[in-house]
Every structure is written in C-alpha cells, then in structure tokens.
N, C-alpha and C. Protein backbone atom coordinates (compact mmCIF):
# COMPACT_ATOMS: atom_id res chain seq x y z
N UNK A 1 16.41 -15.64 -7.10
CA UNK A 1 16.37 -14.21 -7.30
C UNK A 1 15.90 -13.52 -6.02
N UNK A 2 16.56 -12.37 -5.42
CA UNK A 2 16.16 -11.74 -4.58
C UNK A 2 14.89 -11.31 -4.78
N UNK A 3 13.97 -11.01 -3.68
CA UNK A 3 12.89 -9.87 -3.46
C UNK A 3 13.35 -8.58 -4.15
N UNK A 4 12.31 -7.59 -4.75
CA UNK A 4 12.45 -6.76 -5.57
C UNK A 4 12.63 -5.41 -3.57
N UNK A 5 13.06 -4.53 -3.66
CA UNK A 5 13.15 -3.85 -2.40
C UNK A 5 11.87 -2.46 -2.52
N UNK A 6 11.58 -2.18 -4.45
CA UNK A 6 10.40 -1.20 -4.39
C UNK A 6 9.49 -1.76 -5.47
N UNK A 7 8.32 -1.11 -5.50
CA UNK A 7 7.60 -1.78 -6.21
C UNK A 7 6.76 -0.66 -7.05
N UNK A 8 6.22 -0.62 -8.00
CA UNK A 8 5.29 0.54 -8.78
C UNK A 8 4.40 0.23 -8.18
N UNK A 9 3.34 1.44 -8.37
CA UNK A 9 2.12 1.49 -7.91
C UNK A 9 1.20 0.33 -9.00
N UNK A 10 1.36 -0.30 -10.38
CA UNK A 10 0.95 -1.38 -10.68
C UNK A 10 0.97 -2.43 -10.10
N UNK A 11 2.49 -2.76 -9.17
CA UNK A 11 2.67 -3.94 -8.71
C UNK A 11 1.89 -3.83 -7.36
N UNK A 12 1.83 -2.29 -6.66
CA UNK A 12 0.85 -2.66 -5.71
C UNK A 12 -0.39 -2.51 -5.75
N UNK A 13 -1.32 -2.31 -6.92
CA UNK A 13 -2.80 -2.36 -7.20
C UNK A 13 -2.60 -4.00 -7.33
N UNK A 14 -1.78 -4.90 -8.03
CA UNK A 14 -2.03 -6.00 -8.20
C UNK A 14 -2.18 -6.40 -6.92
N UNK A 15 -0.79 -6.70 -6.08
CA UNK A 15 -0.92 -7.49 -4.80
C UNK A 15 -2.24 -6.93 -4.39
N UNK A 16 -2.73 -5.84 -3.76
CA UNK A 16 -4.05 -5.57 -3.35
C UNK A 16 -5.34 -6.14 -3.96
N UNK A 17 -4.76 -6.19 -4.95
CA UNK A 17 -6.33 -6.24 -6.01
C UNK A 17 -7.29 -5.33 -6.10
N UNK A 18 -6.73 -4.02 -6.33
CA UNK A 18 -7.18 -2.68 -6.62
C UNK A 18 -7.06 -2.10 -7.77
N UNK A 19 -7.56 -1.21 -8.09
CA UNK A 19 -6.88 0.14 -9.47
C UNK A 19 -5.81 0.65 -8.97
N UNK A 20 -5.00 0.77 -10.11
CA UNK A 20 -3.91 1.63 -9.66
C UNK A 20 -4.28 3.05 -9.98
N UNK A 21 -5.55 3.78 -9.92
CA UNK A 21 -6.05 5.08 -9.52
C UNK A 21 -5.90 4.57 -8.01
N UNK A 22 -6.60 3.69 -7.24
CA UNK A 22 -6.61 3.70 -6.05
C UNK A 22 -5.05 3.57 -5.10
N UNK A 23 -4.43 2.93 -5.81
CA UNK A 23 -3.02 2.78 -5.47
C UNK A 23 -2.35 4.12 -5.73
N UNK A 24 -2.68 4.64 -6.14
CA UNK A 24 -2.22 6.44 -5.92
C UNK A 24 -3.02 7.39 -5.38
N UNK A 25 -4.12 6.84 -4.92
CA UNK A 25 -5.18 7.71 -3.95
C UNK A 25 -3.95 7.50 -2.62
N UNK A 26 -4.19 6.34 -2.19
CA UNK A 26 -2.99 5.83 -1.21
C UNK A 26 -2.12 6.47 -0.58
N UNK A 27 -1.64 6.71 -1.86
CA UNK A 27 -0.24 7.02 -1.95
C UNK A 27 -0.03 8.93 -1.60
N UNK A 28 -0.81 9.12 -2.62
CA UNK A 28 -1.19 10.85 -2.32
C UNK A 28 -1.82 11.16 -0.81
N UNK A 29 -2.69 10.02 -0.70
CA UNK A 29 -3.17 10.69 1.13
C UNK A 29 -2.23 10.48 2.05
N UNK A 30 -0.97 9.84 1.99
CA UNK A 30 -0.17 9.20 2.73
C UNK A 30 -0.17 8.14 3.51
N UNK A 31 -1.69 7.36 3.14
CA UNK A 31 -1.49 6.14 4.43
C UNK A 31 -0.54 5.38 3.76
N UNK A 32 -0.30 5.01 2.71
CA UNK A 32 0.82 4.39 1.94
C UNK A 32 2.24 4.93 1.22
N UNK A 33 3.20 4.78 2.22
CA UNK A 33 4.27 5.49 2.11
C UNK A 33 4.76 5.34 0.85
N UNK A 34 5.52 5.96 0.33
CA UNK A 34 5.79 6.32 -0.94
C UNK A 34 7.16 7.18 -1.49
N UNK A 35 7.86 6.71 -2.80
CA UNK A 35 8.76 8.19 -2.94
C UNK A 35 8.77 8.10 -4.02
N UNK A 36 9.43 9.49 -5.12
CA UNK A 36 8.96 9.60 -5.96
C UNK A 36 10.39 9.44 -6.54
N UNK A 37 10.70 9.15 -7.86
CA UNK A 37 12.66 8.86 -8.28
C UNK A 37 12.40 8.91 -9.94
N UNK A 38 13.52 9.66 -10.46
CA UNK A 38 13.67 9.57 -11.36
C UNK A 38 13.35 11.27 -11.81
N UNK A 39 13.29 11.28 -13.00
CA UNK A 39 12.79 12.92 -13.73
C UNK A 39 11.55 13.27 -14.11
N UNK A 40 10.66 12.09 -14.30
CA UNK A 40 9.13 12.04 -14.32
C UNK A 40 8.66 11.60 -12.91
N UNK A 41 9.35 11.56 -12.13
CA UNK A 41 8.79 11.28 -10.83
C UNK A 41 7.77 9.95 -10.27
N UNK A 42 8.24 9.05 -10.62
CA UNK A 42 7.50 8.04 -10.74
C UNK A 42 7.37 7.29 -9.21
N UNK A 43 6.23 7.33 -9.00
CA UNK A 43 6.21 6.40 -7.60
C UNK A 43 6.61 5.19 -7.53
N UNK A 44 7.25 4.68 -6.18
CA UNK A 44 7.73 3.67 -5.80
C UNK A 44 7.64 3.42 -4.65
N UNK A 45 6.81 1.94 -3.58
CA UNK A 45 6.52 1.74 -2.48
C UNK A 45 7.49 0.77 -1.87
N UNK A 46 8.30 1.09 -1.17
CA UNK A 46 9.11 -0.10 -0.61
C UNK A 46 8.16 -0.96 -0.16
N UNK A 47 8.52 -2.51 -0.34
CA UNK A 47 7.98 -3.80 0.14
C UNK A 47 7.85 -3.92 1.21
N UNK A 48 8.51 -3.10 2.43
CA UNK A 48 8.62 -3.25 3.57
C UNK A 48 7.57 -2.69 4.07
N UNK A 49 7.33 -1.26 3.34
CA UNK A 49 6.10 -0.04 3.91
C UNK A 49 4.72 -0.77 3.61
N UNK A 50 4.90 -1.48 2.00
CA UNK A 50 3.26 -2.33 1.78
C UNK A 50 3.09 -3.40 2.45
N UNK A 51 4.34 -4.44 3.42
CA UNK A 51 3.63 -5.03 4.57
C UNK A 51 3.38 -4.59 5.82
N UNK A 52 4.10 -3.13 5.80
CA UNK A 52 3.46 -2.82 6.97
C UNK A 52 2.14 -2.41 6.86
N UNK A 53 1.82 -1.16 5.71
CA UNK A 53 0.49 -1.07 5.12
C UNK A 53 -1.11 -2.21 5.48
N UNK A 54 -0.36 -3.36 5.05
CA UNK A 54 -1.37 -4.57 5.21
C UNK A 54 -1.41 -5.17 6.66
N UNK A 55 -0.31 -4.53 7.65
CA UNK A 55 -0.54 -5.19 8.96
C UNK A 55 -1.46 -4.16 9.83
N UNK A 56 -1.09 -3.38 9.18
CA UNK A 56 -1.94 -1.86 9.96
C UNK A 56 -3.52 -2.44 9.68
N UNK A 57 -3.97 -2.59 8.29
CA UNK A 57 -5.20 -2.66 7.90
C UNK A 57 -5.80 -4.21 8.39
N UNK A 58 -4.69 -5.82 8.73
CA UNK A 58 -5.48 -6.70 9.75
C UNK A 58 -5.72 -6.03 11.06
N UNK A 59 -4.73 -4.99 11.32
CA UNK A 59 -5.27 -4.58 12.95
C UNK A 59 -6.30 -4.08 12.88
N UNK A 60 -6.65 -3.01 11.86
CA UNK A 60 -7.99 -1.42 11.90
C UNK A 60 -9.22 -3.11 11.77
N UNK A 61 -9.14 -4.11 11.32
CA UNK A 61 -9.97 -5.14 10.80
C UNK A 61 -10.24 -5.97 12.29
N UNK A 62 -9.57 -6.08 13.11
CA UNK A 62 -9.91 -6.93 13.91
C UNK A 62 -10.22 -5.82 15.50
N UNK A 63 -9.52 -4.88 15.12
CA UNK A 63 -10.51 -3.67 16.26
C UNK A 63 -11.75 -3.68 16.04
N UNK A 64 -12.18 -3.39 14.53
CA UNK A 64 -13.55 -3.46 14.41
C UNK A 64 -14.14 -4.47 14.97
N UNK A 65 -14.03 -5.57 14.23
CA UNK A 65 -14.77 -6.87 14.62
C UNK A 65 -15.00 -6.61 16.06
N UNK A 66 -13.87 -6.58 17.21
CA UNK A 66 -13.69 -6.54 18.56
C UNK A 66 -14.80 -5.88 19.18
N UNK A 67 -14.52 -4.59 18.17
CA UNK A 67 -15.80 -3.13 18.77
C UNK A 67 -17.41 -3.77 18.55
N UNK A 68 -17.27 -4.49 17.66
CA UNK A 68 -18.60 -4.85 16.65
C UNK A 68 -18.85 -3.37 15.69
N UNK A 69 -18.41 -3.42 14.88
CA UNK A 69 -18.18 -2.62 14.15
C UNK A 69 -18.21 -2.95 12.79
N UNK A 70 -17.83 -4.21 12.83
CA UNK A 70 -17.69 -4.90 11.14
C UNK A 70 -18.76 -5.87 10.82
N UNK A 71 -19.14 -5.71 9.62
CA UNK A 71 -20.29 -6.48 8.69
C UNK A 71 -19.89 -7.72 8.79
C-alpha cells in the first residue's frame, strides 16, 4: 500500500506524541503547514510538510545544543 500523501491532525498528534489541541495550535500559528478541504473544513498536513516540520525542529535542537542552550 502506498504512503497516505495527507494526514489529519490526529494522525499528526500521534506521530508526534502530542494532543491534537496542540496539533492545531501548530497548525493555526503556521509553523506547521496545513490546508483546510472539504465543507467543514477539516485540516490536513501533507507528509512531506510534517517531515519537513521534524527536520526543522532536529536543526532548532542541535543549534541549541551547539549554542549551549539546551538542558
């Protein structure tokens, strides 16, 4: 079976291991790209945007460390 190409904001609180309140904090501030489809407007994150999402956040993770910045 192919990769799914979008995902609900459930499927991305899971992969994260977050709330999906927080998975639409995300989403509403824009660091996590997003679109909305359908007539209730339901969010949907392409798979592509939530690994970029997670490559952005090893980089902001290892600047810190670098800076000494991280616990």
């Amino acid at each position: 079976m192919a990769q799914q190409r979008f995902l609900t904001l459930a499927d991305v609180a899971e992969i994260l291991n977050i709330s999906a309140t927080q998975a639409r904090a995300l989403v509403r501030s824009g660091e996590l790209p997003a679109i909305q489809v359908g007539g209730r407007g339901q969010w949907r994150v392409e798979t592509a945007k939530l690994e970029e999402y997670i490559a952005r956040g090893y980089e902001r993770t290892a600047e810190a460390v670098r800076s000494g910045g991280a616990d």
